[in-house]
PDB file of N, CA and C in Angstrom:
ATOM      1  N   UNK A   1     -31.467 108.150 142.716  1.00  0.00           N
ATOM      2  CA  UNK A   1     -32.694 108.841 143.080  1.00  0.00           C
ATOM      3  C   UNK A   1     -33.860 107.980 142.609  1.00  0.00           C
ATOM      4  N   UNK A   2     -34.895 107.276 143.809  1.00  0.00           N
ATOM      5  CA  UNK A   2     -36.106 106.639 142.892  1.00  0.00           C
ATOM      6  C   UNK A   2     -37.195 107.775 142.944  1.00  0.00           C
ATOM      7  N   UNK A   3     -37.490 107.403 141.659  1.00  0.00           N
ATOM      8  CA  UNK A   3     -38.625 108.336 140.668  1.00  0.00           C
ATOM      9  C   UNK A   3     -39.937 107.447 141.625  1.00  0.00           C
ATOM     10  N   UNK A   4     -40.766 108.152 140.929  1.00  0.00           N
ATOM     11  CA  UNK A   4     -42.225 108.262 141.334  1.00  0.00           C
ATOM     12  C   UNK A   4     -43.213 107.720 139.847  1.00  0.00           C
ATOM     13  N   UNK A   5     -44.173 108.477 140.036  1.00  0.00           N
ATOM     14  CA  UNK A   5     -45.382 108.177 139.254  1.00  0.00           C
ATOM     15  C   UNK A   5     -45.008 108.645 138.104  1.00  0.00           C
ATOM     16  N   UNK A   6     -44.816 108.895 136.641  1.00  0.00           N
ATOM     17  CA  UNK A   6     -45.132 109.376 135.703  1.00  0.00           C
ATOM     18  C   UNK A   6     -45.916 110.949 136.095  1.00  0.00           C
ATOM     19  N   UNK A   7     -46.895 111.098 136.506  1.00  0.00           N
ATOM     20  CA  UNK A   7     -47.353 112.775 136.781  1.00  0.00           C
ATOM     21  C   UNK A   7     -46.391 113.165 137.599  1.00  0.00           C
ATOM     22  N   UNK A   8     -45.485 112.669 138.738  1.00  0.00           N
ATOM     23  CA  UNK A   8     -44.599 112.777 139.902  1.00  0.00           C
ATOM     24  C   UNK A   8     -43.075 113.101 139.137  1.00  0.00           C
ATOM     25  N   UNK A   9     -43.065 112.479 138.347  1.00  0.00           N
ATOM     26  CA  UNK A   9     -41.641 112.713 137.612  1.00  0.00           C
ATOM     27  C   UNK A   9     -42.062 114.063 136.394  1.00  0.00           C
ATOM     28  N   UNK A  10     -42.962 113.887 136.084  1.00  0.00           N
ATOM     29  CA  UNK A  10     -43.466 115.151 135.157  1.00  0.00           C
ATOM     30  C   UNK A  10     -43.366 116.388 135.619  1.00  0.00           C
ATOM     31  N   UNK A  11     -43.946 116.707 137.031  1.00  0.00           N
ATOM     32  CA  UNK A  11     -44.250 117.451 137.770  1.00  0.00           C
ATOM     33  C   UNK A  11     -42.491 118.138 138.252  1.00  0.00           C
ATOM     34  N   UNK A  12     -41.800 117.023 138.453  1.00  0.00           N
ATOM     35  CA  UNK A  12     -40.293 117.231 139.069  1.00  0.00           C
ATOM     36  C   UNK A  12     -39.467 118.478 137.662  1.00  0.00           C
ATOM     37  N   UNK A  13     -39.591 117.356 136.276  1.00  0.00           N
ATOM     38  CA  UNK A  13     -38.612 117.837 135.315  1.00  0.00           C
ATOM     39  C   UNK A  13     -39.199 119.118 134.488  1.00  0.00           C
ATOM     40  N   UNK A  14     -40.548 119.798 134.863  1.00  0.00           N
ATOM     41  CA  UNK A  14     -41.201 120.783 134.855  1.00  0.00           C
ATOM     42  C   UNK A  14     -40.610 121.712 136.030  1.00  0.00           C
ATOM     43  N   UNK A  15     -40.786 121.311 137.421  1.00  0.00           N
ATOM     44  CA  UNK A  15     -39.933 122.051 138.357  1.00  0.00           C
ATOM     45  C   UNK A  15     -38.433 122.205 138.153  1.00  0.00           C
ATOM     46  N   UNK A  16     -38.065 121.512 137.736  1.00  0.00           N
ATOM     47  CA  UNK A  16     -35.862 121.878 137.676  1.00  0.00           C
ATOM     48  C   UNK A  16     -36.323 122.579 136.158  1.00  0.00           C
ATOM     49  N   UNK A  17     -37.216 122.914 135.292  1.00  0.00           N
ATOM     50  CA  UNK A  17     -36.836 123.764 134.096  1.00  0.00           C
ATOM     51  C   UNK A  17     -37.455 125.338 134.511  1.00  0.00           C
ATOM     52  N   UNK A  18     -38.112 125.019 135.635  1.00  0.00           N
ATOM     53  CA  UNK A  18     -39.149 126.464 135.604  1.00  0.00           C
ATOM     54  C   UNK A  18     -37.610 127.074 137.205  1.00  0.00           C
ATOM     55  N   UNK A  19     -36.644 126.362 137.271  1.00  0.00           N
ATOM     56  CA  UNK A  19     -35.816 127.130 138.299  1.00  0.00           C
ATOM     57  C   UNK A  19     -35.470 126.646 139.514  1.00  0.00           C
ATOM     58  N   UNK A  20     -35.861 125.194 139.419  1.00  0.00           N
ATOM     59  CA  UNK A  20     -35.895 124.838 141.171  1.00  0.00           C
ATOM     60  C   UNK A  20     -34.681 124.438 141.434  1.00  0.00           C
ATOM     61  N   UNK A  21     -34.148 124.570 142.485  1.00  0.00           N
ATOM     62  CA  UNK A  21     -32.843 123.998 142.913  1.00  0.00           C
ATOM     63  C   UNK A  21     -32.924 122.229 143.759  1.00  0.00           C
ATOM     64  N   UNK A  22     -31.767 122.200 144.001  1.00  0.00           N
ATOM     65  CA  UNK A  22     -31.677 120.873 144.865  1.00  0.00           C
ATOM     66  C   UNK A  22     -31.427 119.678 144.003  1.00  0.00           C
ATOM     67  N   UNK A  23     -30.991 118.672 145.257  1.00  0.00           N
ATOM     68  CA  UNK A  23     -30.339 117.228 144.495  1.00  0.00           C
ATOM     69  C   UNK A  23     -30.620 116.804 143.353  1.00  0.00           C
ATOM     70  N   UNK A  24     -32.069 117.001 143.399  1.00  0.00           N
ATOM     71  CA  UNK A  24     -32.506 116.496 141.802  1.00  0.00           C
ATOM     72  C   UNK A  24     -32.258 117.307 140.064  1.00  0.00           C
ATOM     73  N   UNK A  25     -31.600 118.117 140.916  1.00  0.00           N
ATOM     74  CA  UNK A  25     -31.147 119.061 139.682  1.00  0.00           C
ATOM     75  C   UNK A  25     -29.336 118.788 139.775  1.00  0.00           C
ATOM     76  N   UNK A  26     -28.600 118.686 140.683  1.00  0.00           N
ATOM     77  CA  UNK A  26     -27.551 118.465 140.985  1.00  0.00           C
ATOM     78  C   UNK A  26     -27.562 117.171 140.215  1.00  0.00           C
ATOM     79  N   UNK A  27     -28.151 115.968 140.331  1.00  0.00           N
ATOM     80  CA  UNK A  27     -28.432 114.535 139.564  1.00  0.00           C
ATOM     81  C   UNK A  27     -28.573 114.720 137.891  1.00  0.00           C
ATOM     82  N   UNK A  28     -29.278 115.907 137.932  1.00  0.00           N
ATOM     83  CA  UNK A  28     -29.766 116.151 136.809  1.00  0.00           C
ATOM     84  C   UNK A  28     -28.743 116.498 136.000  1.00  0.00           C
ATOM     85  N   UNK A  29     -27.940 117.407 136.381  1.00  0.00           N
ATOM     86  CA  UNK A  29     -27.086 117.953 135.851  1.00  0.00           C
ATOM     87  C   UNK A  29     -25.738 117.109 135.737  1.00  0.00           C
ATOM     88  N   UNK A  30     -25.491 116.271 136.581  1.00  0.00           N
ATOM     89  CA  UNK A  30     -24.072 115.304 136.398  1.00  0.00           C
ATOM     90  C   UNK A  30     -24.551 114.135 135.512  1.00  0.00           C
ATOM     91  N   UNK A  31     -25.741 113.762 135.180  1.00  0.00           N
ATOM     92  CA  UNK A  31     -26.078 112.569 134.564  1.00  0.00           C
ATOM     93  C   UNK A  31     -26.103 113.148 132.472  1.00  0.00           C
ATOM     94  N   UNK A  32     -26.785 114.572 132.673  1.00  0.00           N
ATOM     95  CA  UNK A  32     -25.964 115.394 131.022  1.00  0.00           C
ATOM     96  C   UNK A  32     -24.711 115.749 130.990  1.00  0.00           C
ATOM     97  N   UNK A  33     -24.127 115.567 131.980  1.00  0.00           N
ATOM     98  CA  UNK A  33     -22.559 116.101 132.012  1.00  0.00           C
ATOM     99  C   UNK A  33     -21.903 114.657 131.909  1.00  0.00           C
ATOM    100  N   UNK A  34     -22.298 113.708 131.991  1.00  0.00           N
ATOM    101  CA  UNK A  34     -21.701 112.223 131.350  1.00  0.00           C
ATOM    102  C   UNK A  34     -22.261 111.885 130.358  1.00  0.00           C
ATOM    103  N   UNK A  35     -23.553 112.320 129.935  1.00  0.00           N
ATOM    104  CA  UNK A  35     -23.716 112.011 128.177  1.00  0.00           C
ATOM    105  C   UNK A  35     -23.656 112.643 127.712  1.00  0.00           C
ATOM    106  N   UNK A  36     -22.863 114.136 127.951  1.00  0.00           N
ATOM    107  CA  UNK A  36     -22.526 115.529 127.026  1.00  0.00           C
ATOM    108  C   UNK A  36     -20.736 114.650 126.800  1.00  0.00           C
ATOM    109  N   UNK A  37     -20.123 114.177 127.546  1.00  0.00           N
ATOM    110  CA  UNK A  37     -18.938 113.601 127.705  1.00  0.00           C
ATOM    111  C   UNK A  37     -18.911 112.166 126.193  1.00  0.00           C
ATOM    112  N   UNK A  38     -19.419 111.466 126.791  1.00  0.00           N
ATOM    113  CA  UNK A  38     -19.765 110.489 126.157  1.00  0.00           C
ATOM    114  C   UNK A  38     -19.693 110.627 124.341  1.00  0.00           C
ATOM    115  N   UNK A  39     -20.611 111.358 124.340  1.00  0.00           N
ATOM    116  CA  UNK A  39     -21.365 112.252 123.115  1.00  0.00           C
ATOM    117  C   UNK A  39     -20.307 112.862 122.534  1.00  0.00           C
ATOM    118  N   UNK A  40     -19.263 113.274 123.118  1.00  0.00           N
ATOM    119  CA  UNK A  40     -17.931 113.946 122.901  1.00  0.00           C
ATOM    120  C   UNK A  40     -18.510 115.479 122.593  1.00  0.00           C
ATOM    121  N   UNK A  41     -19.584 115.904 123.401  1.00  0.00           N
ATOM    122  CA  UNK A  41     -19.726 117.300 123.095  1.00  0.00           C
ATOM    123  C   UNK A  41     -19.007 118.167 124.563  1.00  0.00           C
ATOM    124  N   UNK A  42     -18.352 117.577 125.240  1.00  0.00           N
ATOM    125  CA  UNK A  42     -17.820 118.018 126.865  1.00  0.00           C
ATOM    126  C   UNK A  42     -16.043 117.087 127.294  1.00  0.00           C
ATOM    127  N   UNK A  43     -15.372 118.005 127.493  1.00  0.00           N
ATOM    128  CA  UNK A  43     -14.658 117.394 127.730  1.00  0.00           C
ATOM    129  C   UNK A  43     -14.122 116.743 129.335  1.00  0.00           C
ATOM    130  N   UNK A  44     -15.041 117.064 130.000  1.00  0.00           N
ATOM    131  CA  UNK A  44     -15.213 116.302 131.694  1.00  0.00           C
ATOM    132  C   UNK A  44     -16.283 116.669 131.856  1.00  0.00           C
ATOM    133  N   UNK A  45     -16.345 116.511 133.409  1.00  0.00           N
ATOM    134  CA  UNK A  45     -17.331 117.135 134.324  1.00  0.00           C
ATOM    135  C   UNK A  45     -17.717 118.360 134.257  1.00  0.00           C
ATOM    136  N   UNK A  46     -16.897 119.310 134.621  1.00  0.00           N
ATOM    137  CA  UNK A  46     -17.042 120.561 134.949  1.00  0.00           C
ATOM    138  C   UNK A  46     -17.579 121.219 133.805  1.00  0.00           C
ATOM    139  N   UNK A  47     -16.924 121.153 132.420  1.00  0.00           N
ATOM    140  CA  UNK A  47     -17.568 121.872 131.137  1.00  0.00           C
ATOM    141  C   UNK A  47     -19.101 121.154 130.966  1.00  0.00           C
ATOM    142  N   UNK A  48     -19.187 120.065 131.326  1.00  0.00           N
ATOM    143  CA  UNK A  48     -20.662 119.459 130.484  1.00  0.00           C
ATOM    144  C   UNK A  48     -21.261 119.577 131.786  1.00  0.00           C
ATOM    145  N   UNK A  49     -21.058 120.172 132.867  1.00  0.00           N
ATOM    146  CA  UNK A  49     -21.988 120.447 133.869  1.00  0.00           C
ATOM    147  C   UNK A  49     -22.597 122.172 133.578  1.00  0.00           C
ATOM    148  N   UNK A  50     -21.349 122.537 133.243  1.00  0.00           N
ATOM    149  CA  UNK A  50     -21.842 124.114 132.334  1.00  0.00           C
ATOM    150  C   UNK A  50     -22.913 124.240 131.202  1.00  0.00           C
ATOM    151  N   UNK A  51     -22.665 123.138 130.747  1.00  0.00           N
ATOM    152  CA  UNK A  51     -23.163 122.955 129.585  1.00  0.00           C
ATOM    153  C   UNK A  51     -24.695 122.705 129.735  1.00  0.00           C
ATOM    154  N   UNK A  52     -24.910 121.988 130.555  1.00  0.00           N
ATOM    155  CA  UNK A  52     -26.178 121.515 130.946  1.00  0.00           C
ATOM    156  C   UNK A  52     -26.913 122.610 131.702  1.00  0.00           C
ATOM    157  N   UNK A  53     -26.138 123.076 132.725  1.00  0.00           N
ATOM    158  CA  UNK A  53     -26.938 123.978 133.500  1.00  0.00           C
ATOM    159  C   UNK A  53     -26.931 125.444 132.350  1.00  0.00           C
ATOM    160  N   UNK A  54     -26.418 125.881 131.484  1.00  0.00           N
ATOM    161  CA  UNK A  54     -26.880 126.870 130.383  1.00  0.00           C
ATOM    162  C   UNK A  54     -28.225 126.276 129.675  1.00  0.00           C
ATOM    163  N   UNK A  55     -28.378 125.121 129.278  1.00  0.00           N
ATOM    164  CA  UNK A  55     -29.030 124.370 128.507  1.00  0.00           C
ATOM    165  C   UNK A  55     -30.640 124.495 129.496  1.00  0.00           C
ATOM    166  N   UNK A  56     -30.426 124.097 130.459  1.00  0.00           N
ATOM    167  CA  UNK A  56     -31.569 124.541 131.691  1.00  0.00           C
ATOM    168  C   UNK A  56     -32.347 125.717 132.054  1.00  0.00           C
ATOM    169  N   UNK A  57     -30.724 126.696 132.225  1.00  0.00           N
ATOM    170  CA  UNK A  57     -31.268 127.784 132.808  1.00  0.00           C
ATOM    171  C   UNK A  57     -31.676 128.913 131.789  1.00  0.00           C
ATOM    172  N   UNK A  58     -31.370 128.862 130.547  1.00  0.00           N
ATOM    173  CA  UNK A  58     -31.542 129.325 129.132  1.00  0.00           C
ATOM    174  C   UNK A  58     -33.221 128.920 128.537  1.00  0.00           C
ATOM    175  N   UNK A  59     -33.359 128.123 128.992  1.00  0.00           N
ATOM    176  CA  UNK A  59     -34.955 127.478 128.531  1.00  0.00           C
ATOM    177  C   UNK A  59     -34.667 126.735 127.592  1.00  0.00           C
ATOM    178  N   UNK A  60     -33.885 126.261 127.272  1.00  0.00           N
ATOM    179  CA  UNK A  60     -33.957 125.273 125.547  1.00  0.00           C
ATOM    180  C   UNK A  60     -34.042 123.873 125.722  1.00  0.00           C
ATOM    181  N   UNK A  61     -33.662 123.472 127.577  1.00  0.00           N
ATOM    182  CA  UNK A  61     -34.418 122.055 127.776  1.00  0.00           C
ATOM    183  C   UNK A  61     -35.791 122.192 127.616  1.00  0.00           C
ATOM    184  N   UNK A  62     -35.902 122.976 128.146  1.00  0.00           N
ATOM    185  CA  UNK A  62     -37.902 123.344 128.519  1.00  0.00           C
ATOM    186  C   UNK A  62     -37.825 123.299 126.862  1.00  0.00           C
ATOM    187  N   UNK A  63     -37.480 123.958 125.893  1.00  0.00           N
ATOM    188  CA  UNK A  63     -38.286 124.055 124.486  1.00  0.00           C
ATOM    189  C   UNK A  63     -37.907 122.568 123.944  1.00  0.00           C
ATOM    190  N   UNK A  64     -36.842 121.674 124.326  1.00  0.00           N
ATOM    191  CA  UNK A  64     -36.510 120.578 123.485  1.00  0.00           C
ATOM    192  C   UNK A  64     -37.826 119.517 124.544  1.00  0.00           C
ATOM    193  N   UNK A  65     -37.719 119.514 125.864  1.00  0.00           N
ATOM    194  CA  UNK A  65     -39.036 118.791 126.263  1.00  0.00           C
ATOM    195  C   UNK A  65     -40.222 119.006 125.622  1.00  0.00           C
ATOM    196  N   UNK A  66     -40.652 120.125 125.478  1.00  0.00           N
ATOM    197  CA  UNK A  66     -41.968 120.514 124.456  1.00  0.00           C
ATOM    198  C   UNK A  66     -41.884 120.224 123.436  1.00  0.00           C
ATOM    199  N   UNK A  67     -40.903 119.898 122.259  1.00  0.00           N
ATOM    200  CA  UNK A  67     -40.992 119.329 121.014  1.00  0.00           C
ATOM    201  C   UNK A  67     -41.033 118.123 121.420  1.00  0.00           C
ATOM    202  N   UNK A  68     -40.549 117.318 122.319  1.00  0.00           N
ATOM    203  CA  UNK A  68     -40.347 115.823 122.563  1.00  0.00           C
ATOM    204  C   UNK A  68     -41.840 115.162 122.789  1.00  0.00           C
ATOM    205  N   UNK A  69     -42.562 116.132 123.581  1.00  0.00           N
ATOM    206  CA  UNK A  69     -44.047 115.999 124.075  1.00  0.00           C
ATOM    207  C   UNK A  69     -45.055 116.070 122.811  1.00  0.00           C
ATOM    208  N   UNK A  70     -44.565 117.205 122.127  1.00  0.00           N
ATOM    209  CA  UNK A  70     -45.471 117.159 120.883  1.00  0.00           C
ATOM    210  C   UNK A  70     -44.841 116.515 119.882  1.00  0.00           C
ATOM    211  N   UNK A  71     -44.007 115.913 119.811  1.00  0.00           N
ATOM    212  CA  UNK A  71     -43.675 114.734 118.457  1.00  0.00           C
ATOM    213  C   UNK A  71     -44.589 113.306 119.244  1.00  0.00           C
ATOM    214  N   UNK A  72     -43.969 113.100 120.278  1.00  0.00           N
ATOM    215  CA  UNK A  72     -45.123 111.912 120.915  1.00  0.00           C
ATOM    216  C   UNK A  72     -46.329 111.698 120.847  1.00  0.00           C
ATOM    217  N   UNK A  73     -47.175 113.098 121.474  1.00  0.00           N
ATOM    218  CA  UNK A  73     -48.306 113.100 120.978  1.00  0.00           C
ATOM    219  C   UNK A  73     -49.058 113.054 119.779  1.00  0.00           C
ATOM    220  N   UNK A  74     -47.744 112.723 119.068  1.00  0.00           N
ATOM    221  CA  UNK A  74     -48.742 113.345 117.225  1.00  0.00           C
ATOM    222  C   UNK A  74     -49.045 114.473 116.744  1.00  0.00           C
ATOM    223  N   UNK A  75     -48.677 115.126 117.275  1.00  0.00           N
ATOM    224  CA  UNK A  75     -49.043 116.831 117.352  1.00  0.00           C
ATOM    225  C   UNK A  75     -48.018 117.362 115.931  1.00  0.00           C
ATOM    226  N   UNK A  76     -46.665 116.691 115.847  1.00  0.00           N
ATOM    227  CA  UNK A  76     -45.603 117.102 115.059  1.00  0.00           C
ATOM    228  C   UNK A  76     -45.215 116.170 114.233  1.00  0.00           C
ATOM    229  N   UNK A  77     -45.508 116.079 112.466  1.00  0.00           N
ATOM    230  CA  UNK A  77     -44.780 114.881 112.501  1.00  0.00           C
ATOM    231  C   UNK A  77     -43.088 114.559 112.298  1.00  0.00           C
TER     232      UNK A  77
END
């Protein structure tokens, strides 16, 4: 999938946390389901695709993006 602008990709990983469907969430979701694997927190596909889409649809990406945003900014040290 090629990305876009920085506001364009912002705008996207704001849309797949606030609920949106489609490829880019399908991408989204198999690319944490190989570093949930990796990570040894998943043992294939199918569990670390669970895993991810709870992680999504739960809000705790959305809250771990917002700490990520405010440690960057300086906001947190």
């Amino acid at each position: 999938i090629l990305g876009g602008t920085p506001e364009e990709n912002a705008a996207a990983i704001h849309a797949l946390f606030d609920g949106a469907e489609g490829a880019y969430r399908d991408i989204v979701l198999l690319n944490a389901a190989a570093a949930l694997i990796v990570a040894d927190k998943a043992d294939d596909l199918k569990s670390g695709v669970a895993m991810a889409r709870e992680a999504i649809d739960s809000g705790a990406a959305k809250q771990t993006l917002a700490k990520l945003v405010a440690v960057s900014n300086g906001q947190i040290a």
